[in-house]
Protein backbone atom coordinates (compact mmCIF):
# COMPACT_ATOMS: atom_id res chain seq x y z
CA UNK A 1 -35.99 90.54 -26.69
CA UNK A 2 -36.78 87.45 -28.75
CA UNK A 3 -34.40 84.65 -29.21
CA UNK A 4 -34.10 83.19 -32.32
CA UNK A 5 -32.27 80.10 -32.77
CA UNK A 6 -30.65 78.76 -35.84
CA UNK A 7 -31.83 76.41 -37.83
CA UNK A 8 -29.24 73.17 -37.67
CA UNK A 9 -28.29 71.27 -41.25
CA UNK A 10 -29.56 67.85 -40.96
CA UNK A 11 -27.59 66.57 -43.54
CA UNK A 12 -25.36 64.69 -41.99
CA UNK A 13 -28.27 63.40 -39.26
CA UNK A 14 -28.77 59.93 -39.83
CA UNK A 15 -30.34 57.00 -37.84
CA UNK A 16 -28.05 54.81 -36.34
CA UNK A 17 -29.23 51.27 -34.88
CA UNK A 18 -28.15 49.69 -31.00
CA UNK A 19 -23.90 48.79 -31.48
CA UNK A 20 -24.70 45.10 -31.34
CA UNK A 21 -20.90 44.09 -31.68
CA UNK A 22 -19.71 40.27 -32.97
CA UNK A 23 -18.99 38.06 -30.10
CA UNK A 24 -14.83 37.42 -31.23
CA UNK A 25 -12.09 35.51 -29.78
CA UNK A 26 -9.37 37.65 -30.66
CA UNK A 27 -6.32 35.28 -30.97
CA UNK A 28 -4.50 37.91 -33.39
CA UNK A 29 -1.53 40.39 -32.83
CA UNK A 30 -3.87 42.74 -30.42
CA UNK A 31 -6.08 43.89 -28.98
CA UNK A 32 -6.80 40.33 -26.91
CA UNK A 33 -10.27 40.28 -25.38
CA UNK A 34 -10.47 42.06 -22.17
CA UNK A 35 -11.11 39.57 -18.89
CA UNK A 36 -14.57 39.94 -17.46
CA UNK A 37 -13.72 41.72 -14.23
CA UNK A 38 -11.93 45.01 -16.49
CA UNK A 39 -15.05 45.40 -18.32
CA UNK A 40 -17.23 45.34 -15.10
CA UNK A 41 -14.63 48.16 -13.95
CA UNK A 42 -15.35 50.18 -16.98
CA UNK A 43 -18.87 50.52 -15.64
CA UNK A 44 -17.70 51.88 -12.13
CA UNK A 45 -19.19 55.67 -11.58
CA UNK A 46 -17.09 58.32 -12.65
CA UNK A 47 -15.35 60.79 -10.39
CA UNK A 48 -13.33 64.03 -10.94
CA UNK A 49 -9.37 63.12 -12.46
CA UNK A 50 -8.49 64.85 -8.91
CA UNK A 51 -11.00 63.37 -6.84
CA UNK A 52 -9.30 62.02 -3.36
CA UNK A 53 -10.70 58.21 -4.12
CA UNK A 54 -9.35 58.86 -7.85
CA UNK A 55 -6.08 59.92 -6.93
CA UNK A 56 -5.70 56.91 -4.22
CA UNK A 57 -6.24 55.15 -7.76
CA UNK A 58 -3.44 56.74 -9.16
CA UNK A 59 -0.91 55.42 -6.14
CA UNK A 60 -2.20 52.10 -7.14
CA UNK A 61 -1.70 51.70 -10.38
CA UNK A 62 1.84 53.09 -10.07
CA UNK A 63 2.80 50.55 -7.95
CA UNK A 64 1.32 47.66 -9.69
CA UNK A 65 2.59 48.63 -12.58
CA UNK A 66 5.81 48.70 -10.92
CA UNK A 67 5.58 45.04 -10.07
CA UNK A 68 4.58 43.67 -13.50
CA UNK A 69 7.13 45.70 -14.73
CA UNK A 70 10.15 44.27 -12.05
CA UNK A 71 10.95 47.80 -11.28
CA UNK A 72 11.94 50.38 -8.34
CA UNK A 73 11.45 53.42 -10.87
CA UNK A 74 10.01 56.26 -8.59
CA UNK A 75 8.62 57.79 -12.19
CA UNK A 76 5.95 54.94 -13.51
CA UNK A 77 3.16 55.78 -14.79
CA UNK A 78 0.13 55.05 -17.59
CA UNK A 79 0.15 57.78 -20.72
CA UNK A 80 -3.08 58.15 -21.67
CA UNK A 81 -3.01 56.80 -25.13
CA UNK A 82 -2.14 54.01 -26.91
CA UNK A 83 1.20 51.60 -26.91
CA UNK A 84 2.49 54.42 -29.43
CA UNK A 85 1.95 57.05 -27.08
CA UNK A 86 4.32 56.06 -24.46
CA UNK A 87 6.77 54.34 -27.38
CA UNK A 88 6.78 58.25 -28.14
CA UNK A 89 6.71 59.73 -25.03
CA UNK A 90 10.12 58.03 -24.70
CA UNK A 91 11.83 59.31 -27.22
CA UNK A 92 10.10 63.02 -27.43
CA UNK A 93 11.33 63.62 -23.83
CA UNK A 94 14.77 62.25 -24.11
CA UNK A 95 16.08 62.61 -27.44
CA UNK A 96 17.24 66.05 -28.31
CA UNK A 97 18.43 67.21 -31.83
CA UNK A 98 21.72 65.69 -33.26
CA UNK A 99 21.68 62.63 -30.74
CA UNK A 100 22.82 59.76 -32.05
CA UNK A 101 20.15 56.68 -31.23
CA UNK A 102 20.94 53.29 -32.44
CA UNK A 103 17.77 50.96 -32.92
CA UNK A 104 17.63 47.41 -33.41
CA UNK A 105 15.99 47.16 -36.64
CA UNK A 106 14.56 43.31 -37.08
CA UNK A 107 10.92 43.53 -37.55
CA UNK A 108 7.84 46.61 -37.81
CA UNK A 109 8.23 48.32 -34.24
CA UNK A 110 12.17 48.78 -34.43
CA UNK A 111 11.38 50.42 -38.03
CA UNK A 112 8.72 52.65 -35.99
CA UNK A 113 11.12 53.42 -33.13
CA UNK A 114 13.20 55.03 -36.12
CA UNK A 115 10.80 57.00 -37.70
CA UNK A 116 9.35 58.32 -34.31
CA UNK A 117 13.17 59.29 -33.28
CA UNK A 118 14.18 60.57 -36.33
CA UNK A 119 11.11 63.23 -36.29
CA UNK A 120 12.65 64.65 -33.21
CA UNK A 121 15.45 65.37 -34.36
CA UNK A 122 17.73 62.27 -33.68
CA UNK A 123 20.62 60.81 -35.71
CA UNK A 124 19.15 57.36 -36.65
CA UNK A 125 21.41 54.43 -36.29
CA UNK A 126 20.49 51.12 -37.50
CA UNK A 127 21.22 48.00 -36.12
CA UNK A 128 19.68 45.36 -38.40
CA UNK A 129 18.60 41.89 -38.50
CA UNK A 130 16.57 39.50 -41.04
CA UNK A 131 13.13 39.88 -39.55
CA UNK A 132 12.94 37.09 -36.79
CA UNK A 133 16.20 36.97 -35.61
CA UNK A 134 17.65 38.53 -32.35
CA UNK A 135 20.70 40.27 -31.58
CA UNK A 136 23.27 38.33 -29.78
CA UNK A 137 25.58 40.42 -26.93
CA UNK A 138 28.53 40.48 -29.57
CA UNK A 139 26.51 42.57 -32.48
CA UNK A 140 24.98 44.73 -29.47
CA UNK A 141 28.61 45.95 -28.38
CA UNK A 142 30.23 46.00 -31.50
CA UNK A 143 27.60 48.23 -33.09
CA UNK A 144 27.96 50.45 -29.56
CA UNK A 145 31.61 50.87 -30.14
CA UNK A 146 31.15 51.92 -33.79
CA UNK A 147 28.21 54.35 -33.03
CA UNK A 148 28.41 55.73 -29.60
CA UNK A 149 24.75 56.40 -29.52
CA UNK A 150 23.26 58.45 -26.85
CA UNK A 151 20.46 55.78 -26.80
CA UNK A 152 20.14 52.28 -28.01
CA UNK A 153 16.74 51.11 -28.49
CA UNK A 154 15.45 47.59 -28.65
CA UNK A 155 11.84 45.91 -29.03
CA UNK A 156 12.14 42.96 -26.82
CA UNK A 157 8.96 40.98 -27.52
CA UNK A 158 8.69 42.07 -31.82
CA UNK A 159 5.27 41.95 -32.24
CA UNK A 160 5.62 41.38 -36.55
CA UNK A 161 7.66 39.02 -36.06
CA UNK A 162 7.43 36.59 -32.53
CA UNK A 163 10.79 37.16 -31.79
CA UNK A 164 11.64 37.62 -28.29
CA UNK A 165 14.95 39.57 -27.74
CA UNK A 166 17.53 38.04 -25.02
CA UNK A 167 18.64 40.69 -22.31
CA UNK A 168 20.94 39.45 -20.13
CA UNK A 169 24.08 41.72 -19.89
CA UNK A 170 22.98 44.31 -22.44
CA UNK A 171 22.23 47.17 -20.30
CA UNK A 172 25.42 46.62 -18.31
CA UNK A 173 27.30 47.27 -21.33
CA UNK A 174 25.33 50.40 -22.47
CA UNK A 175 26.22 51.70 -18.71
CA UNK A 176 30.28 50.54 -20.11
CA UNK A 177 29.19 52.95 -23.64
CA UNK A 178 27.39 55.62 -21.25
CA UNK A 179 24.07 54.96 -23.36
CA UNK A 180 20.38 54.84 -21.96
CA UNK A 181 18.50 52.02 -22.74
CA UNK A 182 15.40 51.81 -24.33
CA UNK A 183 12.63 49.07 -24.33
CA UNK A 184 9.70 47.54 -26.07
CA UNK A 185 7.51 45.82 -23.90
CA UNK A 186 4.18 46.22 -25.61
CA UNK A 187 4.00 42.55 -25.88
CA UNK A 188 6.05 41.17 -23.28
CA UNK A 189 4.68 42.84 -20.12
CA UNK A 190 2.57 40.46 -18.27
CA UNK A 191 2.97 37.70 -20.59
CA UNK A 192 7.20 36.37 -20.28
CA UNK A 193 9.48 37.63 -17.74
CA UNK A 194 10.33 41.40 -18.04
CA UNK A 195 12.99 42.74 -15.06
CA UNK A 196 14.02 45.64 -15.98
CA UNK A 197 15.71 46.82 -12.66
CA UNK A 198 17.49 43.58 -12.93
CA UNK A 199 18.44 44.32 -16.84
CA UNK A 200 19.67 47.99 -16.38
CA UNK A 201 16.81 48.85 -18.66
CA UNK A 202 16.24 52.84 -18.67
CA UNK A 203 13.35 53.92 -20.07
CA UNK A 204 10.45 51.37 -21.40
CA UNK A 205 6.82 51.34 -22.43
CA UNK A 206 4.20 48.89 -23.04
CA UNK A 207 0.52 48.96 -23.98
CA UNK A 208 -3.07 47.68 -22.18
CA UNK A 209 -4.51 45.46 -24.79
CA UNK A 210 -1.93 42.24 -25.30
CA UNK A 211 -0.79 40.34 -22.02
CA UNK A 212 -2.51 42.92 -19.81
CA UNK A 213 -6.00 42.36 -20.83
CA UNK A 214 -7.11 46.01 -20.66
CA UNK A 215 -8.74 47.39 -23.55
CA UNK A 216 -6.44 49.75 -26.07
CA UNK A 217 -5.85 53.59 -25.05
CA UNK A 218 -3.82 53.25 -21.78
CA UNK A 219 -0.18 52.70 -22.19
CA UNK A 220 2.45 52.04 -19.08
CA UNK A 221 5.51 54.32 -19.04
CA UNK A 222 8.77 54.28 -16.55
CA UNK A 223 11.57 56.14 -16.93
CA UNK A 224 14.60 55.95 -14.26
CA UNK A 225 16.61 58.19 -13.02
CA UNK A 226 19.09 57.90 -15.86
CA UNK A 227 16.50 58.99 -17.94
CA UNK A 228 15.22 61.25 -15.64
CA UNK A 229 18.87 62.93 -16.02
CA UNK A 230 19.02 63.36 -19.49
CA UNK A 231 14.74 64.72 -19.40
CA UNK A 232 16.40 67.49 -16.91
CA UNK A 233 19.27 68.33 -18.23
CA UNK A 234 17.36 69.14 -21.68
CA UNK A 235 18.38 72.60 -23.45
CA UNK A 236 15.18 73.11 -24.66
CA UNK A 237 11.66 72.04 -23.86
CA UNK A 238 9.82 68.38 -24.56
CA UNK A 239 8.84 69.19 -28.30
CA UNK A 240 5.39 67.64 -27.72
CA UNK A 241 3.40 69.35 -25.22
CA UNK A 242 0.45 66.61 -24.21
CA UNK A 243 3.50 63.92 -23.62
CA UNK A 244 5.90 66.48 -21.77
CA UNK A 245 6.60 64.19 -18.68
CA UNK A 246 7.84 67.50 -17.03
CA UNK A 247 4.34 68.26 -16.74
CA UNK A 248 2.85 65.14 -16.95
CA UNK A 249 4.99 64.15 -13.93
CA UNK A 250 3.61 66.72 -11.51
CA UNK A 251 0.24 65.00 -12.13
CA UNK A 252 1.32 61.58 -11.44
CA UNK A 253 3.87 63.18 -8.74
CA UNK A 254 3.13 63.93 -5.26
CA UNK A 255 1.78 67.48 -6.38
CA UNK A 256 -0.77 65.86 -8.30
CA UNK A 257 -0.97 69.47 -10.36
CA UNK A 258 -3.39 69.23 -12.84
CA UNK A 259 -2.06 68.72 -16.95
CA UNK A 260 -4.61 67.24 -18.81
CA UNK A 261 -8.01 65.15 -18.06
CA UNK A 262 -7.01 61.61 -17.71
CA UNK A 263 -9.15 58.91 -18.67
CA UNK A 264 -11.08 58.41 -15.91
CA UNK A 265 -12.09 54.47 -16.90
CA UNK A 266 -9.13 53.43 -18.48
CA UNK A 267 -7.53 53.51 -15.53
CA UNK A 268 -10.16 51.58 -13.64
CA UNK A 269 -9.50 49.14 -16.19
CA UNK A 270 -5.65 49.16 -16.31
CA UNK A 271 -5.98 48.38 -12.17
CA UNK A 272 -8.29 45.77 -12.28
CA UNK A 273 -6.30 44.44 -15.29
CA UNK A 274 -3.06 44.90 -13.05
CA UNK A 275 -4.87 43.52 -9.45
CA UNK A 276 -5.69 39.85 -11.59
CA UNK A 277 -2.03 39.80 -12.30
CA UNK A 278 -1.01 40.32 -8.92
CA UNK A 279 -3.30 38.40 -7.83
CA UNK A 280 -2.17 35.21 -10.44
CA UNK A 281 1.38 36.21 -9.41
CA UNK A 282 3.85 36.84 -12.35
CA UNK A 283 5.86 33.53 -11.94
CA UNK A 284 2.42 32.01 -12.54
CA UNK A 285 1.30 34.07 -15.19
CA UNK A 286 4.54 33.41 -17.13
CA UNK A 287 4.09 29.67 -17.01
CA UNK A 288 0.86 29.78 -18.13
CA UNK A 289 1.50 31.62 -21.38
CA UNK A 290 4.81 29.37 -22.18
CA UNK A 291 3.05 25.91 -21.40
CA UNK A 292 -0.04 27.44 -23.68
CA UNK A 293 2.08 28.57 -26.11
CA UNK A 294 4.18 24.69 -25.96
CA UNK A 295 0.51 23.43 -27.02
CA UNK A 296 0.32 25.94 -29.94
CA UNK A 297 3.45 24.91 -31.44
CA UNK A 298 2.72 20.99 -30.94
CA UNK A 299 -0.79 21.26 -32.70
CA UNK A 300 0.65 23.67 -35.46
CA UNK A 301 3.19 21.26 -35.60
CA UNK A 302 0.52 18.11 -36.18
CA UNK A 303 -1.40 19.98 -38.66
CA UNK A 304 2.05 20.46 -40.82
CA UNK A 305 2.45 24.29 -40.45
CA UNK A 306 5.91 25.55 -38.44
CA UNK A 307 6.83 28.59 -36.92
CA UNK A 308 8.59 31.10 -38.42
CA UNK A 309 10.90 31.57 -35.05
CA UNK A 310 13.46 29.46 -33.79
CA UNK A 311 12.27 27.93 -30.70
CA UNK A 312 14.75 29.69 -28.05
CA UNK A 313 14.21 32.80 -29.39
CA UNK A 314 10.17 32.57 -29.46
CA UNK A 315 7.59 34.37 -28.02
CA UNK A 316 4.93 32.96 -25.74
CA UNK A 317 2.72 35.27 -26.14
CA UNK A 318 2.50 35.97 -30.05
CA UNK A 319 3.80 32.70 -32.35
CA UNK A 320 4.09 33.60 -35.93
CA UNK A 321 3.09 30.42 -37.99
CA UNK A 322 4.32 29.60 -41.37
CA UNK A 323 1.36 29.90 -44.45
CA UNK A 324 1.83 26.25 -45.76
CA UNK A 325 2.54 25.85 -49.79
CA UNK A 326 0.07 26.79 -51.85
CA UNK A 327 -2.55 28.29 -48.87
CA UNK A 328 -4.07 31.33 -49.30
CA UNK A 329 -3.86 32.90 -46.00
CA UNK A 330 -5.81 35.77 -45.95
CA UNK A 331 -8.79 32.95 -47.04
CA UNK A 332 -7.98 30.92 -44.17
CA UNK A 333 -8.13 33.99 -42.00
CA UNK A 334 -11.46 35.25 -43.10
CA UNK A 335 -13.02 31.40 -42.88
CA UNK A 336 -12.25 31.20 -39.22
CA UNK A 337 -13.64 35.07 -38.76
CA UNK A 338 -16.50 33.67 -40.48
CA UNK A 339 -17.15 30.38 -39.09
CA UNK A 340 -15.66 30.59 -35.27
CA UNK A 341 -15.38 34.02 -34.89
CA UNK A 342 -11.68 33.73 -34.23
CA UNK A 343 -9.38 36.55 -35.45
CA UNK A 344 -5.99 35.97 -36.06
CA UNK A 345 -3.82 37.89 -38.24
CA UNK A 346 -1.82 38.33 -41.71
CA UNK A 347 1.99 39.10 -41.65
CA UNK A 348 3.51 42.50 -41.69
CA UNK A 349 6.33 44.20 -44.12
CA UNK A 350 8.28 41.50 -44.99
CA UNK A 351 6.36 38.51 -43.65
CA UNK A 352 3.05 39.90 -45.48
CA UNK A 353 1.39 36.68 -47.09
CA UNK A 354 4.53 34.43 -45.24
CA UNK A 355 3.01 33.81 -41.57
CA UNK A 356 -0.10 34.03 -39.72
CA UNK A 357 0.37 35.84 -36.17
CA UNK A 358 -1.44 34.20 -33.59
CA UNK A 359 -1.92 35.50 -29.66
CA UNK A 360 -2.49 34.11 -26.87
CA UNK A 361 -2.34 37.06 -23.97
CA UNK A 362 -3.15 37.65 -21.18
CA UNK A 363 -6.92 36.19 -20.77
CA UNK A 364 -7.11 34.59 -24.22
CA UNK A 365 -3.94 32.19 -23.08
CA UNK A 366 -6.00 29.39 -22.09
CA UNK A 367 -5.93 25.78 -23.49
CA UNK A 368 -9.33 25.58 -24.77
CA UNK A 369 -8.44 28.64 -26.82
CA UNK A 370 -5.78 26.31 -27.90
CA UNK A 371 -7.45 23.63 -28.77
CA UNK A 372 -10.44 25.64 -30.36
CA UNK A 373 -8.55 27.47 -32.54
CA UNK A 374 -6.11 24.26 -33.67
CA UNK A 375 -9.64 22.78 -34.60
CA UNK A 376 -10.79 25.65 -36.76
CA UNK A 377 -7.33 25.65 -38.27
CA UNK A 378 -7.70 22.24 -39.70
CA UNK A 379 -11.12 22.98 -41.02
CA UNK A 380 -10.05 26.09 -42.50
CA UNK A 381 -7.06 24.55 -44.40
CA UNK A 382 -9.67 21.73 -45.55
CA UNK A 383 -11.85 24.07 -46.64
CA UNK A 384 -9.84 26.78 -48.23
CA UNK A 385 -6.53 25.08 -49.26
């Protein structure tokens, strides 16, 4: 019998050159450029997602992650996806309909935590602040009392705004309230002290591509045993099925029961990105990024521009600097993309045109990034403003 096969459309073949990629130093809001050794990672050989050398991977990760992260939490693991992944996995899996969740509103991610809750179902409390401020112990418990919330959830290291939220003492009083705790660590973890055993934290999440050094689409999750309560005592199932850390869990788990295909590279990259901070040792590591961050604010400070964050409350890792008088910033922006190749950033929501947002995680917080990019700065405001 003849075999006659169909004739493709071409229309949409076209001719597509080598990727030949710009070489940038990416000193914005994320992702920061990946250290050498992930990348080399990357190109390890791929085996099966329950291969026995890939699931000795698995053990690894877990407990590195458990390190960076200060934690004993028997469930930590990386969602395969983004920072927003596991910022929803968190809430999809313990947040039920009518729960009250109060969220610490002061800057883009708390106004995301919001949305993401209130789409499953959750009665949305806000807790608010002028976009970078913190909220002391006093507004915490006083907004508990009023509320009740089943949840309170705060973004520690506020990514819009360089704001880095004080925890001492707050989970102890959501235990007082009977409230979980929720955390933003996206751009905290690996960068400034995070200790979440230590704070009473709950349930957090974080993503690969700021402090971590990992490339974007990996995303660290821990829940404890709290959480792990309220996830099992559920009345109906997790409302999204590819986050369902029921299911999830058994992968990750000792029964290592297949869910979904994991991303077999990523996580070569997350552990190599998690065995250099081991290896620097976090005490180190969280030096480095405040003494780098001490020379940012000095040189910003010489060339006229301040921060938008007092200094107690800032952020190593992410310093949001004021747009001088009169500067356009999104010209000063595209001069150094043009001219160095360094990215930095605009402001978000209510900072838009006010700051510029400027990392330095993970690899990228070295002082001849500093120094580099404090150069380019000056000849970018003599230039443009």
């Amino acid at each position: 019998m003849a075999h006659n096969t169909p004739r493709a459309d071409n229309t949409h073949r076209i001719s597509v050159g080598q990727l030949d990629m710009p070489p940038r130093l990416l000193l914005g809001p994320g992702p920061s450029n990946c250290h050498p050794r992930v990348r080399q990672a990357m190109a390890m050989n791929e085996v099966g997602h329950l291969d026995p050398t890939f699931i000795a991977l698995m053990s690894e990760v877990q407990e590195l992650l458990r390190y960076v992260w200060q934690t004993n939490n028997a469930f930590t693991i990386p969602v395969s996806g983004t920072g927003s992944a596991a910022m929803e996995a968190t809430l999809a899996n313990c947040v039920e309909p009518g729960d009250i969740v109060l969220v610490g509103c002061n800057g883009y991610f708390g106004e995301r935590l919001c949305d993401m809750a209130s789409r499953y179902g959750a009665d949305v409390r806000r807790m608010e602040k002028p976009w970078g401020e913190v909220f002391t112990l006093e507004d915490i418990g006083t907004e508990l009392d009023r509320h009740r919330p089943v949840m309170l959830g705060l973004v520690h290291a506020e990514t819009s705004t360089g704001a880095l939220q004080p925890m001492e003492g707050i989970g102890k009083l959501c235990r007082e309230f009977g409230c979980l705790l929720l955390l933003d660590t996206v751009t905290s973890l690996g960068g400034v002290p995070v200790l979440l055993d230590q704070w009473h934290v709950d349930l957090a999440y974080s993503g690969s591509q700021k402090c971590l050094s990992c490339p974007p689409g990996i995303a660290p999750l821990t829940l404890g045993e709290r959480a792990l309560e309220k996830l099992n005592r559920r009345k109906n199932k997790v409302p999204n099925w590819y986050l369902d850390m029921m299911m999830v869990g058994k992968y990750w788990g000792a029964e290592r029961t297949y869910h979904h295909t994991a991303p077999i590279t990523m996580n070569y990259a997350l552990r190599e990105a998690l065995r250099l901070v081991a290896e620097e040792g976090l005490e180190t590591r969280w030096e480095r990024h405040r003494k780098n961050a001490e020379s940012l604010w000095d040189g910003l400070k010489d060339l006229g521009i301040g921060c938008h964050v007092a200094k107690e409350h800032r952020l190593p890792s992410l310093t949001t600097a004021l747009v001088p008088d009169g500067v356009d910033s999104k010209a000063v922006s595209a001069f150094l993309l043009q001219n160095y190749n360094i990215e930095i950033a605009a402001g978000l929501g209510q900072l838009a045109g006010k700051v510029w947002r400027i990392g330095l995680m993970g690899f990228n917080s070295r002082p001849e990034n500093v120094t580099l990019l404090l150069s380019a700065l000056r000849h970018g405001l003599e230039a443009v403003g």
